[in-house]
PDB file of N, CA and C in Angstrom:
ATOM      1  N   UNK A   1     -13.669  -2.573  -5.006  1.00  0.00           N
ATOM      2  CA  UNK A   1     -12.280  -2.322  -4.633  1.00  0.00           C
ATOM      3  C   UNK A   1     -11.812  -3.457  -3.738  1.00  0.00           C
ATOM      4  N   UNK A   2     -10.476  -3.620  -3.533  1.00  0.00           N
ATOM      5  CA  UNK A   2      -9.845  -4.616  -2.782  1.00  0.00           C
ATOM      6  C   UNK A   2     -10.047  -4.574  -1.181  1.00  0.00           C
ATOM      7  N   UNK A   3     -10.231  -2.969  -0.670  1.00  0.00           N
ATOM      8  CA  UNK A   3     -10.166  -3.135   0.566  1.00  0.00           C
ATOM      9  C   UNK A   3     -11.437  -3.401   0.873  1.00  0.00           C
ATOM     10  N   UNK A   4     -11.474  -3.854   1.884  1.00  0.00           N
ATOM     11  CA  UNK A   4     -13.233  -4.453   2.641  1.00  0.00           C
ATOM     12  C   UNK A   4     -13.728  -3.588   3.603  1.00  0.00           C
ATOM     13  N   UNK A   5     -12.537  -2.768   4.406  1.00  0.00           N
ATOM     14  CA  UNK A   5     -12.849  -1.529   5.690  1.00  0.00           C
ATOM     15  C   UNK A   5     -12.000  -0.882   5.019  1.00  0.00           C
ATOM     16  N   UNK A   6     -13.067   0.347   3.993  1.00  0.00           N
ATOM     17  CA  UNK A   6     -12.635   1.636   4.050  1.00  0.00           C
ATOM     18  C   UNK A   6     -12.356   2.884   4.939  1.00  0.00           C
ATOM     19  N   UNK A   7     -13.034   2.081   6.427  1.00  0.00           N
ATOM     20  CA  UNK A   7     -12.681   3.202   7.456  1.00  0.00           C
ATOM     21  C   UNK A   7     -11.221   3.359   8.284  1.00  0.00           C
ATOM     22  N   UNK A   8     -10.235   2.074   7.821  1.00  0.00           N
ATOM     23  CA  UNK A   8      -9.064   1.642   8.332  1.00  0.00           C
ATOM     24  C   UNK A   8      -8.725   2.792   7.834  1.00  0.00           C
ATOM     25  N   UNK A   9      -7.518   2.910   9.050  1.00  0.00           N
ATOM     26  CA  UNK A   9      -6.402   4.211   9.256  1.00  0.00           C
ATOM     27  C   UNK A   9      -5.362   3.312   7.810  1.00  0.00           C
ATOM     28  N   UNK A  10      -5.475   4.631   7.295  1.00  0.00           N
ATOM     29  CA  UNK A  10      -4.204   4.110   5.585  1.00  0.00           C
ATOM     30  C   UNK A  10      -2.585   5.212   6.049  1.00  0.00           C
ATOM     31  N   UNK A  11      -2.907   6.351   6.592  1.00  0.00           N
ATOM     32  CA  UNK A  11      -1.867   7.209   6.394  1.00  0.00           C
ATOM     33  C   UNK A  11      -2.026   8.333   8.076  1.00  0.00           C
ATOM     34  N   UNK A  12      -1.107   8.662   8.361  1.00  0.00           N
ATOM     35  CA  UNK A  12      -1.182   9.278   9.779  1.00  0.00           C
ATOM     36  C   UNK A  12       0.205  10.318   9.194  1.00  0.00           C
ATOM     37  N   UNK A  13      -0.219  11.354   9.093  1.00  0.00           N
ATOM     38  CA  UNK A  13       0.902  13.030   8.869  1.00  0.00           C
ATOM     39  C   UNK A  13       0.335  13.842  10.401  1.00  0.00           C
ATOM     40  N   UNK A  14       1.418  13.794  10.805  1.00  0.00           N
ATOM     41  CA  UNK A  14       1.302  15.150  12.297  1.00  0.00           C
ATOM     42  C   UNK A  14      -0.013  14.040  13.069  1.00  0.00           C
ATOM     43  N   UNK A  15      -0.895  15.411  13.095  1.00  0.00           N
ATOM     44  CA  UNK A  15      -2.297  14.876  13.592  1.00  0.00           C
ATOM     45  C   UNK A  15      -3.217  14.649  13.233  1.00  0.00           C
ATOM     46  N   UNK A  16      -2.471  14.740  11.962  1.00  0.00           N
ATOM     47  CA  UNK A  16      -4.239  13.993  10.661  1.00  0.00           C
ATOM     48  C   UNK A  16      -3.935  12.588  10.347  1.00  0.00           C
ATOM     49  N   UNK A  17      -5.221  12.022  10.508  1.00  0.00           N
ATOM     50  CA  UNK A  17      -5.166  11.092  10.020  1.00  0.00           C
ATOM     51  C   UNK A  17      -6.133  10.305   8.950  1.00  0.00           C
ATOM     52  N   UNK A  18      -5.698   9.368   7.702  1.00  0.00           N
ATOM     53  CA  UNK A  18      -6.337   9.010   6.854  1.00  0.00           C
ATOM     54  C   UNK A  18      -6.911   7.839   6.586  1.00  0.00           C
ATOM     55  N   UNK A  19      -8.019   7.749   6.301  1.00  0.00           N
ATOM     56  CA  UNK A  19      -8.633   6.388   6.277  1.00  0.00           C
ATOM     57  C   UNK A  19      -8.329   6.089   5.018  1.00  0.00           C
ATOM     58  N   UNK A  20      -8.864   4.891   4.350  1.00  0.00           N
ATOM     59  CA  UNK A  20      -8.331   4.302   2.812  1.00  0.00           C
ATOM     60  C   UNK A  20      -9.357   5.051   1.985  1.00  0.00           C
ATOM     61  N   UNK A  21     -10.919   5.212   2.515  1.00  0.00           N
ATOM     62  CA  UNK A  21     -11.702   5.620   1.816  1.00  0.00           C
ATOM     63  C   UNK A  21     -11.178   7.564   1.555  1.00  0.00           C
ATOM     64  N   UNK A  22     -10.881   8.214   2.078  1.00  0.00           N
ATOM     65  CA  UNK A  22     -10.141   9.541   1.858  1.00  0.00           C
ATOM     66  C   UNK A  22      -9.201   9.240   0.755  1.00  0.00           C
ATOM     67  N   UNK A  23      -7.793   7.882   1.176  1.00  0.00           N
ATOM     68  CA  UNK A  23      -6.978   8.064   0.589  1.00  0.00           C
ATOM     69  C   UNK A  23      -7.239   7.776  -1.079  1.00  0.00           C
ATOM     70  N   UNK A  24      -8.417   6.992  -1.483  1.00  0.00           N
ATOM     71  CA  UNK A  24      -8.761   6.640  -2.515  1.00  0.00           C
ATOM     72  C   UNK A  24      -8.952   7.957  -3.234  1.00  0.00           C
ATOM     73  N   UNK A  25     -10.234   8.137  -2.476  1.00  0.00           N
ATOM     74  CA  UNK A  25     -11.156   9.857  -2.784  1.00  0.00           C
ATOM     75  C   UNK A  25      -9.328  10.978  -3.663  1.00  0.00           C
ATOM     76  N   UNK A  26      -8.792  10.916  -2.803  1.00  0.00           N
ATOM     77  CA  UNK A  26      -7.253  11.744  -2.967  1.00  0.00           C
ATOM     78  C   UNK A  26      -6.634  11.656  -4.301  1.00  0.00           C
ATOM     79  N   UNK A  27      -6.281  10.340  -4.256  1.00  0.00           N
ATOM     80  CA  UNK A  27      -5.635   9.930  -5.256  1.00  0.00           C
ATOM     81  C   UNK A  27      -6.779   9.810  -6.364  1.00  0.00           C
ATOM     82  N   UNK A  28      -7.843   9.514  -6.741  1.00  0.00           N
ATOM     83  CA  UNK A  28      -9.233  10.014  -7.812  1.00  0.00           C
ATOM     84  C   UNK A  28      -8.606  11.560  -7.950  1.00  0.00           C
ATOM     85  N   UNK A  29      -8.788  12.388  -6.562  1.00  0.00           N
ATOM     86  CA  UNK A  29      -8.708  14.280  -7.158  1.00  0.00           C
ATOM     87  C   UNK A  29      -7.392  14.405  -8.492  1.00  0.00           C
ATOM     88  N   UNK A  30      -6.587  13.942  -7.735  1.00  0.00           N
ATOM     89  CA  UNK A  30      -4.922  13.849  -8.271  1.00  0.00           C
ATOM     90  C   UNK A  30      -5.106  13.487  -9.779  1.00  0.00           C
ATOM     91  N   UNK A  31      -5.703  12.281 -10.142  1.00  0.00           N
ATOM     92  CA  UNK A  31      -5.813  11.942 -11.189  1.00  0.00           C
ATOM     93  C   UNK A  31      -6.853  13.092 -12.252  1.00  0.00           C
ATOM     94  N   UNK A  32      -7.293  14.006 -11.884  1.00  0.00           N
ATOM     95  CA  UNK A  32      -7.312  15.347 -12.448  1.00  0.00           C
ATOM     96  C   UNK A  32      -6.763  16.181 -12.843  1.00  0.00           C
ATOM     97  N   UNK A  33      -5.679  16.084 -12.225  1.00  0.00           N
ATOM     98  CA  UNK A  33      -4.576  17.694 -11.555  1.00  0.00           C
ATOM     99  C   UNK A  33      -3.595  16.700 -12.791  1.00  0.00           C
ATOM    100  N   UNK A  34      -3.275  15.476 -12.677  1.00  0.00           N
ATOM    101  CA  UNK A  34      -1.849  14.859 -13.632  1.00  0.00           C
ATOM    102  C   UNK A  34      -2.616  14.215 -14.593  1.00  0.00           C
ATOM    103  N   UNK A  35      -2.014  14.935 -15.872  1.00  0.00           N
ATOM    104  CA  UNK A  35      -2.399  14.184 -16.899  1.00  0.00           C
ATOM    105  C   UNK A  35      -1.079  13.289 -17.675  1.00  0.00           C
ATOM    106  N   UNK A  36      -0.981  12.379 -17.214  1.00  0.00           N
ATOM    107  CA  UNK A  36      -0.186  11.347 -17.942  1.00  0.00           C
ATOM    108  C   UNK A  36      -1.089  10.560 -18.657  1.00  0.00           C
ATOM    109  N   UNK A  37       0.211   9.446 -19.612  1.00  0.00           N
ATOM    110  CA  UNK A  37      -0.194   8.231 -20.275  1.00  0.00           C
ATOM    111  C   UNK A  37       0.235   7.173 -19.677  1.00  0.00           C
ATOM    112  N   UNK A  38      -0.643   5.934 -19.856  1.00  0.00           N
ATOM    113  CA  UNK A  38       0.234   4.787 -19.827  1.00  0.00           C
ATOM    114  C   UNK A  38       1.551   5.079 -20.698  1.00  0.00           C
ATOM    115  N   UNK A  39       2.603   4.063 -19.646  1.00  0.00           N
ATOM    116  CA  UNK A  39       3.755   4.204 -20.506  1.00  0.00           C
ATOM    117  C   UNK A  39       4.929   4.996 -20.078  1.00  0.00           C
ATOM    118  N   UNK A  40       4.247   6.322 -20.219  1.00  0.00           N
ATOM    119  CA  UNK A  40       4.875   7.556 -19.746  1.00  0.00           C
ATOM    120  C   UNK A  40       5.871   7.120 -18.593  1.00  0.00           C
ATOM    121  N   UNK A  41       7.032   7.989 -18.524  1.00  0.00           N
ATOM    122  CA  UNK A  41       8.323   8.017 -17.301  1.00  0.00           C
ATOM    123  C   UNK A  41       7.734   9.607 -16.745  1.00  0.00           C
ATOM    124  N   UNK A  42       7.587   9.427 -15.432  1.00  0.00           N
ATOM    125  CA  UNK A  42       7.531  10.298 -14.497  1.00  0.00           C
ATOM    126  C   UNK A  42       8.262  10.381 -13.132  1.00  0.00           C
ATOM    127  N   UNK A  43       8.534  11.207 -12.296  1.00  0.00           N
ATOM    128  CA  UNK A  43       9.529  11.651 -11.387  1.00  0.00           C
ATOM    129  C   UNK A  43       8.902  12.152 -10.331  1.00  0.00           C
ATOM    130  N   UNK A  44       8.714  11.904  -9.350  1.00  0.00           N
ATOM    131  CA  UNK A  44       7.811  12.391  -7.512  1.00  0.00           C
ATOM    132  C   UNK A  44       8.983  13.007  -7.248  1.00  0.00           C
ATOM    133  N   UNK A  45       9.221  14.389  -6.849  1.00  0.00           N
ATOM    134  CA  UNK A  45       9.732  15.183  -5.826  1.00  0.00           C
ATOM    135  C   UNK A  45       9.075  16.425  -4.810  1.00  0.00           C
ATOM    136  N   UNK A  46       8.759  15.097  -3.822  1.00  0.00           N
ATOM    137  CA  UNK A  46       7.930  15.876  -2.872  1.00  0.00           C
ATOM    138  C   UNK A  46       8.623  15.793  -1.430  1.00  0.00           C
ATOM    139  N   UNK A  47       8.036  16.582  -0.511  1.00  0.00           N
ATOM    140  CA  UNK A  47       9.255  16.087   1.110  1.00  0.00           C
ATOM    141  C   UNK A  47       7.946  14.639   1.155  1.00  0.00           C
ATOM    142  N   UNK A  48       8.286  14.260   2.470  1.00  0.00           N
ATOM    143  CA  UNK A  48       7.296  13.581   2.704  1.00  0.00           C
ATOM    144  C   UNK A  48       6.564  13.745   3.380  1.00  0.00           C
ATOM    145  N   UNK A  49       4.901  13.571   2.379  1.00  0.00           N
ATOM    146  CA  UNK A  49       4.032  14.519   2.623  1.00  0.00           C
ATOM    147  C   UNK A  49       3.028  13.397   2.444  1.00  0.00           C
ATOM    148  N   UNK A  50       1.365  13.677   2.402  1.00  0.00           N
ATOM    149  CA  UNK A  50       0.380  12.783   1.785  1.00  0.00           C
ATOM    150  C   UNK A  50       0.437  12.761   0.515  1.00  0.00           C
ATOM    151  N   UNK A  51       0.794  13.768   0.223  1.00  0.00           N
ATOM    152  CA  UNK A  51       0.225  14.192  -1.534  1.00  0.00           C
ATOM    153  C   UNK A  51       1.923  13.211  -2.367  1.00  0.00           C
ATOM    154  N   UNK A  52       3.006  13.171  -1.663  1.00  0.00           N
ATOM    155  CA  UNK A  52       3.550  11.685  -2.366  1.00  0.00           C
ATOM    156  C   UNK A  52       2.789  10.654  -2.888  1.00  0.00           C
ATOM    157  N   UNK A  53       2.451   9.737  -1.846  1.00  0.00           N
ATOM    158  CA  UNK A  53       1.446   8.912  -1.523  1.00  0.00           C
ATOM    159  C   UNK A  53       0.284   9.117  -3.068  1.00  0.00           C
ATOM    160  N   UNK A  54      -0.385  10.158  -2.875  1.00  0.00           N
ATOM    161  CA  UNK A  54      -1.756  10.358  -3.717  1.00  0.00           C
ATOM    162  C   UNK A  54      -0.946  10.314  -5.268  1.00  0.00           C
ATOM    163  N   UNK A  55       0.596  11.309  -5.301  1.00  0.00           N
ATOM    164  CA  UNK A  55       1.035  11.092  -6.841  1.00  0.00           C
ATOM    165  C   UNK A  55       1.540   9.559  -7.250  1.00  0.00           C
ATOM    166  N   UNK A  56       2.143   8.491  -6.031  1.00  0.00           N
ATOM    167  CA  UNK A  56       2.808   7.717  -6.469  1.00  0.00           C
ATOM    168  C   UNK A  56       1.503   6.700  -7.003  1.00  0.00           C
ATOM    169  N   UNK A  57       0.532   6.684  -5.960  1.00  0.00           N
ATOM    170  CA  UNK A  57      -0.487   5.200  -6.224  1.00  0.00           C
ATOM    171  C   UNK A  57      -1.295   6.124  -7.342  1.00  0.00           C
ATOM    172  N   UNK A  58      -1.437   7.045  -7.679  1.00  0.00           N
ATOM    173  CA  UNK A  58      -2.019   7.511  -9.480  1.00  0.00           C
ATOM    174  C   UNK A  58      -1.330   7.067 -10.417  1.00  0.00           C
ATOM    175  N   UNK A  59       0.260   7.109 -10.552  1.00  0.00           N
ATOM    176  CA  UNK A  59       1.382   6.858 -11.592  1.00  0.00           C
ATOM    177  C   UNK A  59       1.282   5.556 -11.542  1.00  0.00           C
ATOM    178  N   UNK A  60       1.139   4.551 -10.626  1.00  0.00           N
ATOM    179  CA  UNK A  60       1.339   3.300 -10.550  1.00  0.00           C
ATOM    180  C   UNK A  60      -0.331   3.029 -11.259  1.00  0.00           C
ATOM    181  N   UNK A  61      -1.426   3.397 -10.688  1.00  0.00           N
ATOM    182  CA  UNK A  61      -2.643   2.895 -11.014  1.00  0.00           C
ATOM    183  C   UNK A  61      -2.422   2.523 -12.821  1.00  0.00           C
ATOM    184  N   UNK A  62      -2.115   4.179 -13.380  1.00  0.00           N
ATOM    185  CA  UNK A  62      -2.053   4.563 -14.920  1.00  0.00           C
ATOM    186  C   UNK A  62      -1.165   3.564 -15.391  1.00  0.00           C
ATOM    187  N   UNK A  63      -0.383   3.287 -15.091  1.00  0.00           N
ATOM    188  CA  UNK A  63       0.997   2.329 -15.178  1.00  0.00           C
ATOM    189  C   UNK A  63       2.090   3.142 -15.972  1.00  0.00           C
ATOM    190  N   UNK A  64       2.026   4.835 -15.214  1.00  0.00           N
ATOM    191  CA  UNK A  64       3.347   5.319 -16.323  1.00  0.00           C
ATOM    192  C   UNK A  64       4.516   4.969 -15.237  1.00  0.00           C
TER     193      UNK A  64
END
């Protein structure tokens, strides 16, 4: 992977906070839960939350 310190702070909600290695782990679960295609047009309506974050960098990874 690109990052070199997976223990770096990636995301801070309230009083949690996320390292890159979580946020990876996250966005992997996600890519379970959404089954898209490349290609595919998809739509995020979330408040802002982590789980944005985990749907947007899955849709982008897939390239829908």
């Amino acid at each position: 992977m690109f990052i070199k310190d997976h223990n770096k702070l990636a995301l801070i909600n309230g009083d949690e906070q996320i390292n890159y290695a979580e946020l990876i782990n996250w966005i992997n679960r996600y890519s379970t839960l959404l089954k898209k295609n490349q290609g595919e047009r998809v739509a995020i309506y979330f408040e802002n939350r982590p789980e944005w974050i985990y749907s947007f960098f899955f849709f982008f990874y897939i390239g829908a």
